[in-house]
N, C-alpha and C. Protein backbone atom coordinates (compact mmCIF):
# COMPACT_ATOMS: atom_id res chain seq x y z
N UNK A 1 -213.26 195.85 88.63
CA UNK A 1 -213.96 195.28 89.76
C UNK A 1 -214.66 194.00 89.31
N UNK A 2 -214.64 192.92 90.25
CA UNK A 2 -215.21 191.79 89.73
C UNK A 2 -216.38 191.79 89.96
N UNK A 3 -217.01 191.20 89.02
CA UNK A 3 -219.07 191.47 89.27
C UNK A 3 -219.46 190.36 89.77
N UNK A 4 -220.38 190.46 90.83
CA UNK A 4 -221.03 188.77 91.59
C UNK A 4 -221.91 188.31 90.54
N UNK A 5 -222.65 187.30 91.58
CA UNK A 5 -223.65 186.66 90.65
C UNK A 5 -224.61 187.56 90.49
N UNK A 6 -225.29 188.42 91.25
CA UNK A 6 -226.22 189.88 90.31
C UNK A 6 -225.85 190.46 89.87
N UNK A 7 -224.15 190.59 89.33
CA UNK A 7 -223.81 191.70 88.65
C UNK A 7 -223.24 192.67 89.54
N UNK A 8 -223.40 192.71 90.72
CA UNK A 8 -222.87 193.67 91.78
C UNK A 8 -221.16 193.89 91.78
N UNK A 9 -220.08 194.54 92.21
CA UNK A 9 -218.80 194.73 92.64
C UNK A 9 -219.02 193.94 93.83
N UNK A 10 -217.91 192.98 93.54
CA UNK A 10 -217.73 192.31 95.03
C UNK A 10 -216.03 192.56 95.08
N UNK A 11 -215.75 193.48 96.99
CA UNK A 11 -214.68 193.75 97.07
C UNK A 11 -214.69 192.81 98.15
N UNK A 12 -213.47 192.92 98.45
CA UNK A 12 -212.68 191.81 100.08
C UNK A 12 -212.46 192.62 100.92
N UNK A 13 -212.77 192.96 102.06
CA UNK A 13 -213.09 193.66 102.94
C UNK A 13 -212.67 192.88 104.37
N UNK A 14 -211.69 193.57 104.79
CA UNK A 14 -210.95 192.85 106.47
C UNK A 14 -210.64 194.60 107.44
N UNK A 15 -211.47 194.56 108.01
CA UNK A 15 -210.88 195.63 109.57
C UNK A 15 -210.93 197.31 108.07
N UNK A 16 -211.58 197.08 107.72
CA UNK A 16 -211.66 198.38 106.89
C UNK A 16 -211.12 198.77 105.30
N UNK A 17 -210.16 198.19 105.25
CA UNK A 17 -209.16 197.67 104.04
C UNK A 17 -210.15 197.18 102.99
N UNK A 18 -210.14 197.46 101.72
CA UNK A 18 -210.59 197.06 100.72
C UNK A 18 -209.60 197.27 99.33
N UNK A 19 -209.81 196.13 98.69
CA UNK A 19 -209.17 195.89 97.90
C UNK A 19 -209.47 195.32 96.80
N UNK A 20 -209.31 195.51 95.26
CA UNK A 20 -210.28 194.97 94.15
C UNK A 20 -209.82 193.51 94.30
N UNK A 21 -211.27 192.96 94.05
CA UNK A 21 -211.10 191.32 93.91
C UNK A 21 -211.43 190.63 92.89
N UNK A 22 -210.46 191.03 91.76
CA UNK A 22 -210.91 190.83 90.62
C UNK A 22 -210.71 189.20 89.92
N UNK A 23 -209.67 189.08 90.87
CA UNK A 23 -209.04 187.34 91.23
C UNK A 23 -210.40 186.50 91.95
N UNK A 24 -211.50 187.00 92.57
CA UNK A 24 -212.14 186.35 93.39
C UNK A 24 -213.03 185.79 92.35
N UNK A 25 -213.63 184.52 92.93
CA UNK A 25 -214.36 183.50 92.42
C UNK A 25 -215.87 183.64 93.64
N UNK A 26 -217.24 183.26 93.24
CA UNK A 26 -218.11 183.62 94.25
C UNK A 26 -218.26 183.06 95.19
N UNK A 27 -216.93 182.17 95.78
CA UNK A 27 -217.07 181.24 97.36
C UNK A 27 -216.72 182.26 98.30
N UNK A 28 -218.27 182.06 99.23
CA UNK A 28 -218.06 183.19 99.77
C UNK A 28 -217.27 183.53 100.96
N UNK A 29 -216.44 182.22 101.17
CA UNK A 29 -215.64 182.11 102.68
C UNK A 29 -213.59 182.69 101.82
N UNK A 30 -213.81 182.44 100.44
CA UNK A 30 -212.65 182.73 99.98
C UNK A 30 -211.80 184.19 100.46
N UNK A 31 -210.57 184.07 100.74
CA UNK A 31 -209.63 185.34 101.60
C UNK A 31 -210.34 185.76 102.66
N UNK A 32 -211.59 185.64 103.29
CA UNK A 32 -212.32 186.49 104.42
C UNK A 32 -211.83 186.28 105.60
N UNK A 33 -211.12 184.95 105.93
CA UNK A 33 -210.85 184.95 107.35
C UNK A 33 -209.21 184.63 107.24
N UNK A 34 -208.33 185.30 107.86
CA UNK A 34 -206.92 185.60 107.68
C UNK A 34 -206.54 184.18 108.31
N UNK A 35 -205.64 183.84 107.65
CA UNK A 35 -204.71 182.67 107.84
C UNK A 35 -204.41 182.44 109.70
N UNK A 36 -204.11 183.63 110.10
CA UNK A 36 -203.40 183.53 111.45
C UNK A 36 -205.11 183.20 112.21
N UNK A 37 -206.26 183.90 111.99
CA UNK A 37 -207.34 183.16 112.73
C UNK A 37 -207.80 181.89 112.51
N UNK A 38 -207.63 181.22 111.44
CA UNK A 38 -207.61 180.08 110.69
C UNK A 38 -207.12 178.91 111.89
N UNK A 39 -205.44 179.33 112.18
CA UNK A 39 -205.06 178.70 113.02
C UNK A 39 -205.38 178.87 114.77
N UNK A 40 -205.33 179.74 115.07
CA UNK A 40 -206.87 180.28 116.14
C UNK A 40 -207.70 179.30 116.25
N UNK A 41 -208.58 179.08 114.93
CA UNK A 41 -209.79 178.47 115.18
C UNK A 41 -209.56 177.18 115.20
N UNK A 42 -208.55 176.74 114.68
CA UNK A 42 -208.09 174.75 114.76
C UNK A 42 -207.31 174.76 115.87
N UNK A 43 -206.93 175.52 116.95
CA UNK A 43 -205.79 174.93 117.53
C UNK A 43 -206.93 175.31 118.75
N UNK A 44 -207.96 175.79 118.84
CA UNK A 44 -209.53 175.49 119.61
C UNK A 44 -209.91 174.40 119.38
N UNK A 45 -210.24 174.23 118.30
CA UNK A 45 -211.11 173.01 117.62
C UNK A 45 -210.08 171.64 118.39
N UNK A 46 -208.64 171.63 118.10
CA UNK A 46 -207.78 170.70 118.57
C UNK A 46 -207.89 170.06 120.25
N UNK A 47 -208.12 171.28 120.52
CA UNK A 47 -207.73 171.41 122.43
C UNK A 47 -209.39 170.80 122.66
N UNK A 48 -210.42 171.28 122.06
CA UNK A 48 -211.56 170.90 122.10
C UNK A 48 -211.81 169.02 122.01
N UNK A 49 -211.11 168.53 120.96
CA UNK A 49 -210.95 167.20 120.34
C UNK A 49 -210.11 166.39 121.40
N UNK A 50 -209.41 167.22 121.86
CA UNK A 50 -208.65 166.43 123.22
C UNK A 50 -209.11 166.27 124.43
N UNK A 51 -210.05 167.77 124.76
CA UNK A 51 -210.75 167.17 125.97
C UNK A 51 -211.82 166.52 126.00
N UNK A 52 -213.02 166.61 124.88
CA UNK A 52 -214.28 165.81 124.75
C UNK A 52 -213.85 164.32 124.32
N UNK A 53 -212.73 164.04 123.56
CA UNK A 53 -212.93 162.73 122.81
C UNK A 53 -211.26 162.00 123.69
N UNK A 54 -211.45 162.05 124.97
CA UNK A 54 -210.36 161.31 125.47
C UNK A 54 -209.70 160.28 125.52
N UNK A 55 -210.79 159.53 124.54
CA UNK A 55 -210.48 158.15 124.07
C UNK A 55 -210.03 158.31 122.64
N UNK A 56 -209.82 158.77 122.45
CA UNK A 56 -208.40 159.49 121.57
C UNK A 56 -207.36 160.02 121.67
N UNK A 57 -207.04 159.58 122.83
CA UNK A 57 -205.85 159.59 123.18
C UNK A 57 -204.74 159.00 123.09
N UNK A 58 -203.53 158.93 122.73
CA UNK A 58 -202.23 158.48 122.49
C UNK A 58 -201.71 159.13 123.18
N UNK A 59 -200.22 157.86 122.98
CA UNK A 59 -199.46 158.06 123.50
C UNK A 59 -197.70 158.26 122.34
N UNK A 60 -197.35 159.92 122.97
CA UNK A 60 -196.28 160.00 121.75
C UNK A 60 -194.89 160.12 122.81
N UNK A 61 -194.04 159.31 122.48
CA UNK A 61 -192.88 159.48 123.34
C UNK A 61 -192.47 160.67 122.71
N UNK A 62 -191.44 161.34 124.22
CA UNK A 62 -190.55 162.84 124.05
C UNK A 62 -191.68 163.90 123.32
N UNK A 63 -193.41 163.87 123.97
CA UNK A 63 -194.23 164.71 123.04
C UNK A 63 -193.40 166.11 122.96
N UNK A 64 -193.31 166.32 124.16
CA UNK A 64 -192.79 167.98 124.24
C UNK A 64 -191.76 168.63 123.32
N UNK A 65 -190.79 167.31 123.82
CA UNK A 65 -189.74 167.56 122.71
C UNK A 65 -190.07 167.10 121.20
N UNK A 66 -190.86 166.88 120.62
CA UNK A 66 -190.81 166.53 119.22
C UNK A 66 -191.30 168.22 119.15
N UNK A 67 -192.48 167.80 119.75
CA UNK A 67 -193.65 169.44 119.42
C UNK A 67 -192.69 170.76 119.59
N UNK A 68 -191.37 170.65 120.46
CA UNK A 68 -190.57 171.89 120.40
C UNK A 68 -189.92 172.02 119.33
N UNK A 69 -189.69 170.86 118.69
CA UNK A 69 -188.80 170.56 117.57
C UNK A 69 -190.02 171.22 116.13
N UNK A 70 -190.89 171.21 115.97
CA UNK A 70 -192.06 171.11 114.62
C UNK A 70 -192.20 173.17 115.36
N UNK A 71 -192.14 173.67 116.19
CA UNK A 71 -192.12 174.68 116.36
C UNK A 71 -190.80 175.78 116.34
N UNK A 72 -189.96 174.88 116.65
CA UNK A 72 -188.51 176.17 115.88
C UNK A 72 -188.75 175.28 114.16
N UNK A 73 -188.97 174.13 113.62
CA UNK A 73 -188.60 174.49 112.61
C UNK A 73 -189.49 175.20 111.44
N UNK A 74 -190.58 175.32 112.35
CA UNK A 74 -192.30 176.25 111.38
C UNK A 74 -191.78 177.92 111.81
N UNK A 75 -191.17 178.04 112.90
CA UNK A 75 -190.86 178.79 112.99
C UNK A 75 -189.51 179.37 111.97
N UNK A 76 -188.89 178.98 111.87
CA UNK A 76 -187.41 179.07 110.73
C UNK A 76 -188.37 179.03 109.46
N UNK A 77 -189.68 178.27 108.82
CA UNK A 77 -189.89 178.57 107.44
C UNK A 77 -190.66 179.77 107.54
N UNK A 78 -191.63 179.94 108.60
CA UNK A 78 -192.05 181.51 108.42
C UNK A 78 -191.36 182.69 108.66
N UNK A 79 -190.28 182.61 109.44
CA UNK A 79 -189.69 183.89 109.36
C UNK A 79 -189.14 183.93 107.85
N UNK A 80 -187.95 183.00 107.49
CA UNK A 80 -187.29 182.73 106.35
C UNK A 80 -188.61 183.59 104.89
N UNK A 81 -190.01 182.63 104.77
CA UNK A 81 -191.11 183.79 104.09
C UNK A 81 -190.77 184.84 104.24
N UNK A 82 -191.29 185.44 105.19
CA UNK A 82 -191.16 186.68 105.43
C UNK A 82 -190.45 187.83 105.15
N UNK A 83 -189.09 187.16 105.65
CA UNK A 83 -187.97 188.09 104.64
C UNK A 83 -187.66 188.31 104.06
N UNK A 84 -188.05 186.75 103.04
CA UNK A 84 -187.64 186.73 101.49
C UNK A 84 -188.69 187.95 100.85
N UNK A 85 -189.75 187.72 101.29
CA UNK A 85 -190.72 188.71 100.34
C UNK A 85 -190.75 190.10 100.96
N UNK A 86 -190.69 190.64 102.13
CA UNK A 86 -189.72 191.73 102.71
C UNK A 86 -188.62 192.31 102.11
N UNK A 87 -187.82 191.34 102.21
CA UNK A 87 -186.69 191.70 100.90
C UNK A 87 -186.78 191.94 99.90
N UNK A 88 -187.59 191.44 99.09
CA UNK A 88 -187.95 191.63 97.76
C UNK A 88 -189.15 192.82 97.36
N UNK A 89 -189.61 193.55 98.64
CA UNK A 89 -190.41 195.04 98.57
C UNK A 89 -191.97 194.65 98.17
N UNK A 90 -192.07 193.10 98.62
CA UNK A 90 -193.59 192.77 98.44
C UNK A 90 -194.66 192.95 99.51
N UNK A 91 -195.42 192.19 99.88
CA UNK A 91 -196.12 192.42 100.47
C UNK A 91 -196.40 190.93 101.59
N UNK A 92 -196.63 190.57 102.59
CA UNK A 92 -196.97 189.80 103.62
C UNK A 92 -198.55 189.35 103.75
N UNK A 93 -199.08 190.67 103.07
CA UNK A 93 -200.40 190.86 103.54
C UNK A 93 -201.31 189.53 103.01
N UNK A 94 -202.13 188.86 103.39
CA UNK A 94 -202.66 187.57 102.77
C UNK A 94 -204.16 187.93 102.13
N UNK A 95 -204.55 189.53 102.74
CA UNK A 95 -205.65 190.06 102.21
C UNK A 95 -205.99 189.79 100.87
N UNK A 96 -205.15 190.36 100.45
CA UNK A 96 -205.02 191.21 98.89
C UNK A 96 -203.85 191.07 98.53
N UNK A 97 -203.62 189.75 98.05
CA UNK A 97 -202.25 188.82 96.92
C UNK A 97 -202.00 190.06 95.75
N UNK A 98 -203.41 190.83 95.09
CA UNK A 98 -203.12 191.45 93.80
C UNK A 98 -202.39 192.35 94.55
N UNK A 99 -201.92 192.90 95.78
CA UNK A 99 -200.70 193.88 96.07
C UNK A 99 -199.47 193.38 96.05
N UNK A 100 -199.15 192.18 95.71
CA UNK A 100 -197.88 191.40 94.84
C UNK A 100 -196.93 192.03 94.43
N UNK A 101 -196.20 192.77 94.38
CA UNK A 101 -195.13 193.87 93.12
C UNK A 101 -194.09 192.71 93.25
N UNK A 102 -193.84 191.59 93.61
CA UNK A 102 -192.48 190.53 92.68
C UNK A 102 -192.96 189.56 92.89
N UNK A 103 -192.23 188.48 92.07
CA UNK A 103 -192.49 187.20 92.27
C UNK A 103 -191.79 186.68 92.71
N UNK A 104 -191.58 185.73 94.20
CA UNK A 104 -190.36 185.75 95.02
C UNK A 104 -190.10 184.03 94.98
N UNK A 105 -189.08 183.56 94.29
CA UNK A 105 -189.02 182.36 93.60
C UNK A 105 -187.88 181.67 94.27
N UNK A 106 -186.82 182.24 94.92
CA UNK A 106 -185.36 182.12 95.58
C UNK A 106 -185.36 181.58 96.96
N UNK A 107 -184.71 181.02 97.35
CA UNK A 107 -184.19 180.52 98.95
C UNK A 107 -185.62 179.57 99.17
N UNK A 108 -186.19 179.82 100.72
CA UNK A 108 -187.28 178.83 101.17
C UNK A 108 -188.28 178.94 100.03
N UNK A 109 -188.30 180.23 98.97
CA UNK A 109 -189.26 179.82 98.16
C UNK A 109 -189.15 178.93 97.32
N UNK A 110 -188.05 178.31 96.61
CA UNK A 110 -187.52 177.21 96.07
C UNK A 110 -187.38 175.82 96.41
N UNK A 111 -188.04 175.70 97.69
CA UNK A 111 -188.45 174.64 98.35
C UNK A 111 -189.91 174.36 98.81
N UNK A 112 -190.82 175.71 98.70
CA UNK A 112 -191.96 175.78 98.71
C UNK A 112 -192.50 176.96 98.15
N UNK A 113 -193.63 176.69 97.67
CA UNK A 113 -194.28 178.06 97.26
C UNK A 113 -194.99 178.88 98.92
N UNK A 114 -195.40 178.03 99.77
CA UNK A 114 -195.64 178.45 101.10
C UNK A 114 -195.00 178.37 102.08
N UNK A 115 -194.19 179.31 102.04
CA UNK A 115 -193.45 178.78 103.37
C UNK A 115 -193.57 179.09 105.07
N UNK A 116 -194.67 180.28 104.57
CA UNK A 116 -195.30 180.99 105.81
C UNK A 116 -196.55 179.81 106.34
N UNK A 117 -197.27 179.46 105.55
CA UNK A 117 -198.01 178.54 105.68
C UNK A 117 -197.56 177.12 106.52
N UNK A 118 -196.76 176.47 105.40
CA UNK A 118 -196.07 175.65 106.37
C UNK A 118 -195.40 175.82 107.61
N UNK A 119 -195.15 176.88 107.87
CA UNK A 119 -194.72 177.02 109.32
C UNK A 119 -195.83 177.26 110.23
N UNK A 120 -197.08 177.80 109.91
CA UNK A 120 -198.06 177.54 110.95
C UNK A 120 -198.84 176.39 110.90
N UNK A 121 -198.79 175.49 109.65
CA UNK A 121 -198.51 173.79 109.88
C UNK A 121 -198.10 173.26 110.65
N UNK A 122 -197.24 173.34 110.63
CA UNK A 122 -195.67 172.89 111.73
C UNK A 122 -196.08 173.68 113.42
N UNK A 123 -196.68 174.57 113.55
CA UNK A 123 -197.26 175.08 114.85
C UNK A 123 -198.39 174.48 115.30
N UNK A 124 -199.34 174.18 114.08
CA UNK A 124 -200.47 173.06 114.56
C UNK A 124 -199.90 171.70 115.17
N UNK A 125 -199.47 171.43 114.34
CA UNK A 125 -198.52 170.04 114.29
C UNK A 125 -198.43 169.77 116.04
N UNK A 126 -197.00 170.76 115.96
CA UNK A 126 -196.46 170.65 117.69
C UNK A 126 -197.80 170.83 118.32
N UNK A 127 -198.58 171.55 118.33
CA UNK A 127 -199.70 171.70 119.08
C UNK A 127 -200.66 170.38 119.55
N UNK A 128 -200.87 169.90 117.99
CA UNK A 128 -201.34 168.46 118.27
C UNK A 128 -200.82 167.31 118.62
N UNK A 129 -199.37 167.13 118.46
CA UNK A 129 -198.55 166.23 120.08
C UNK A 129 -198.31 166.61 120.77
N UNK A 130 -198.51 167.76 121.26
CA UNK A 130 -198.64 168.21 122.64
C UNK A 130 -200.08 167.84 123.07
N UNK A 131 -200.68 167.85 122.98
CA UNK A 131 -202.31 167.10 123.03
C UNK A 131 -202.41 165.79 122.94
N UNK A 132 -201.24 165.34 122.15
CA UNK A 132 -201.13 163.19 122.20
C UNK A 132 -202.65 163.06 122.15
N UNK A 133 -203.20 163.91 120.76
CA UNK A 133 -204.79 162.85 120.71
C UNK A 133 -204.90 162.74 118.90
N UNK A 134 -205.72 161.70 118.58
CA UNK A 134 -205.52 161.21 117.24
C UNK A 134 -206.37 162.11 116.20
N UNK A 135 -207.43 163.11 116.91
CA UNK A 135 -208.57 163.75 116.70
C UNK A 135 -207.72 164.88 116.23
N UNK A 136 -206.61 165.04 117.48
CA UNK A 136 -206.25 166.70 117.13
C UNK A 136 -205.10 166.66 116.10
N UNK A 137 -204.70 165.52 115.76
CA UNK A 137 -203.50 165.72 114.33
C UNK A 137 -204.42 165.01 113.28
N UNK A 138 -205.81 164.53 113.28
CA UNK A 138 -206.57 164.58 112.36
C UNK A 138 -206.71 165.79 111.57
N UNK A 139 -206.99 166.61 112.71
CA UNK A 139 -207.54 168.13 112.93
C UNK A 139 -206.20 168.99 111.92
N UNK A 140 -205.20 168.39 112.12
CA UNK A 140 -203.95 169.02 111.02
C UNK A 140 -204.38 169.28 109.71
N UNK A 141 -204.98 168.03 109.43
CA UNK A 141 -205.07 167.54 108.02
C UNK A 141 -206.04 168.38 107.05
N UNK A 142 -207.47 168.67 108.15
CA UNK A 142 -208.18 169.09 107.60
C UNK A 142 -207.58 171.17 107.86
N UNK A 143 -207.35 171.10 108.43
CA UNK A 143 -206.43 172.88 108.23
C UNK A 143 -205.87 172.97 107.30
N UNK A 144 -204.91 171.88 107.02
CA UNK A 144 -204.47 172.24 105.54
C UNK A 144 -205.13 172.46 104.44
N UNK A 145 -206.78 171.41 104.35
CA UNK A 145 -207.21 171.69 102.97
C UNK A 145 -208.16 172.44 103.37
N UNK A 146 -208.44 173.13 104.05
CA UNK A 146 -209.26 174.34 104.48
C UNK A 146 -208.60 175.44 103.74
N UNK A 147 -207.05 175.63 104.41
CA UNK A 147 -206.34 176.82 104.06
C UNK A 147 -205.97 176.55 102.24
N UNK A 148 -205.81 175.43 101.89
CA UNK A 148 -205.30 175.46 100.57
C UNK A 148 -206.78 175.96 100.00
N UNK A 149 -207.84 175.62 100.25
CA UNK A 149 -209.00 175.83 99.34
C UNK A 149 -209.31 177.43 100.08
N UNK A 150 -209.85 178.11 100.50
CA UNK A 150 -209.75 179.23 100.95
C UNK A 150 -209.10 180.20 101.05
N UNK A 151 -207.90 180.04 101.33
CA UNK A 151 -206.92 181.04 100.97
C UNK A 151 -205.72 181.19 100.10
N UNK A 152 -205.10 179.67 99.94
CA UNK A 152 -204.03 179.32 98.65
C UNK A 152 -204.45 179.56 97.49
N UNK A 153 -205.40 178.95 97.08
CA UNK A 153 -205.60 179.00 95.56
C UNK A 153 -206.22 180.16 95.13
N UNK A 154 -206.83 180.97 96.09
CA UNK A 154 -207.57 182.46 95.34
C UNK A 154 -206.31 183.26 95.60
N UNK A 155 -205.01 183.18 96.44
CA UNK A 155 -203.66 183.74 95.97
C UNK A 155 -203.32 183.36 94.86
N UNK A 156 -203.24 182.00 94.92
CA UNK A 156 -203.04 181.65 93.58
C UNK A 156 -203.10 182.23 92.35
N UNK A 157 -204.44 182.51 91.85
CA UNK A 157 -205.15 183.24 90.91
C UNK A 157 -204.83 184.29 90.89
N UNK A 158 -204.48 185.30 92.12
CA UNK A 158 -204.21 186.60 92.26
C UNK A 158 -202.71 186.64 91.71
N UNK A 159 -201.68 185.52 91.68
CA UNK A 159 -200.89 185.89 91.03
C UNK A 159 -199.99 185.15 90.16
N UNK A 160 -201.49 184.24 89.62
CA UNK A 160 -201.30 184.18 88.06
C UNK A 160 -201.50 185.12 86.90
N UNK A 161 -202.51 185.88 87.58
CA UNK A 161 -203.01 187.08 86.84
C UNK A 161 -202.24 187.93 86.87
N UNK A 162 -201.31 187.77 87.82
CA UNK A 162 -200.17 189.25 87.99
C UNK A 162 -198.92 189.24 87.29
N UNK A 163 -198.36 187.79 87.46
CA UNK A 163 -197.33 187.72 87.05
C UNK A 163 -197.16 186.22 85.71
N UNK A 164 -198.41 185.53 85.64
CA UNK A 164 -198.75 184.86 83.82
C UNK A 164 -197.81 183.58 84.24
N UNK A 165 -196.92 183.85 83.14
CA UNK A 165 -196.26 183.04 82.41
C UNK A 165 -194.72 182.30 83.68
N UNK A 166 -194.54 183.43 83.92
CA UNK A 166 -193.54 183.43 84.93
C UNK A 166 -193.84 182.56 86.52
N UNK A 167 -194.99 182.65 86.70
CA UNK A 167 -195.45 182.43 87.80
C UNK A 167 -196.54 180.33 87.88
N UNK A 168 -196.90 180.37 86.37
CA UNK A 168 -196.87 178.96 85.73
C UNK A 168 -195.84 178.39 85.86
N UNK A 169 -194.41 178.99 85.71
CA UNK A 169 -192.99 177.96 85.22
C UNK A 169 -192.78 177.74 86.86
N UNK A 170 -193.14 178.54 87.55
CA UNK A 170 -192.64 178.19 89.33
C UNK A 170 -193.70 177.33 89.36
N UNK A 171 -195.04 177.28 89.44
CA UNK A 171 -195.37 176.28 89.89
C UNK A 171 -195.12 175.19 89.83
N UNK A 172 -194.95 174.84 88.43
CA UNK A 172 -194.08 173.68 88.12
C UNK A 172 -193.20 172.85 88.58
N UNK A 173 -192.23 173.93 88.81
CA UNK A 173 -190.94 173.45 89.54
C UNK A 173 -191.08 173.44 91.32
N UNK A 174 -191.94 174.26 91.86
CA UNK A 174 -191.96 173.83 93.32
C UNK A 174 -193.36 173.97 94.06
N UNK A 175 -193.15 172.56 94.68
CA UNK A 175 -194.59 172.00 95.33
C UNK A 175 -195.42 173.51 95.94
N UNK A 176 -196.81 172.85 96.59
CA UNK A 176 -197.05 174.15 96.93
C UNK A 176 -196.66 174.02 98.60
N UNK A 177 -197.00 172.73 99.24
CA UNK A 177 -197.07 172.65 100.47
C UNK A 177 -194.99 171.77 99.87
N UNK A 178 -194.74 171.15 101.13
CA UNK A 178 -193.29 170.26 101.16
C UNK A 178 -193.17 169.07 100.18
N UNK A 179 -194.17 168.77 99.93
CA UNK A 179 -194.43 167.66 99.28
C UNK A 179 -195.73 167.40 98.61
N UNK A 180 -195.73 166.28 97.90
CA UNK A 180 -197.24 165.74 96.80
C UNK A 180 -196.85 167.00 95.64
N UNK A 181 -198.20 167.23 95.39
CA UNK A 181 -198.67 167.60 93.99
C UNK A 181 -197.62 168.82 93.74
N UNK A 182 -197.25 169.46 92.65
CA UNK A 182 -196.72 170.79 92.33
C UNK A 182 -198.13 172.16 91.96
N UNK A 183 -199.71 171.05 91.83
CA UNK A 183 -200.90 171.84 91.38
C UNK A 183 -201.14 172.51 92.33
């Protein structure tokens, strides 16, 4: 069990579920709020940015159709996740990464280490040209490094610790988001 700053067990705790957090670091917003409310709360925040700040508004030709387009294809990388690590007898759960049993390195994971992620990227995305405002695909930007600092990297940790050496050589080789850094 990981000890806080008094020394206490600090577990991760969602809807009853607890799970050792021995991966956890003492930020206290780290794994607590699940990815799927994450996007909940920005695609509010978005719709919010579009109706108060109307002078942020643009204009995106074919919005609908681009935004249908960024939603089958977020849609195709999260299912594609899903199965791969389904398939592979792991786990989905974003709670508790240390319930990991493989390291799933093959197909969309070989093009991303997130591929579930990026597809509810890609759902903000469409969301925010469907809104044609500059506030609400601002609003993209900062979801991403919300979710990378909050919930990516304390996975992260959860399964470096799990799987070491093996799980260093993937990072390496594939980004975490589509592109930039491989860190």
């Amino acid at each position: 069990m990981y000890q806080g700053l008094q020394g206490l067990p600090v577990t991760n705790r969602y809807q009853g579920l607890e799970c050792e957090a021995s991966f956890m670091t003492t930020k206290h917003l780290e794994l607590k709020i699940p990815p799927l409310a994450w996007v909940a709360i920005y695609a509010v925040l978005m719709k919010g940015c579009s109706l108060w700040l109307p002078s942020l508004g643009i204009s995106i030709p074919h919005a609908n159709g681009l935004a249908a387009m960024f939603v089958g294809v977020g849609l195709s990388f999260s299912l594609s996740g899903i199965r791969a690590v389904r398939g592979a007898g792991s786990t989905v759960d974003p709670r508790c990464p240390e319930r990991a049993s493989s390291l799933v390195s093959d197909g969309i994971y070989a093009v991303t280490r997130n591929p579930m992620y990026v597809g509810v990227l890609l759902f903000l995305t469409a969301w925010a040209v469907h809104l044609q405002n500059i506030g609400s695909l601002l609003l993209v930007g900062v979801f991403m490094a919300t979710l990378t600092q909050l919930q990516i990297r304390p996975e992260e940790r959860a399964l470096e610790q799990l799987f070491g050496e093996a799980y260093l050589d993937y990072c390496a080789r594939v980004p975490r988001w589509l592109f930039g850094s491989k860190a």
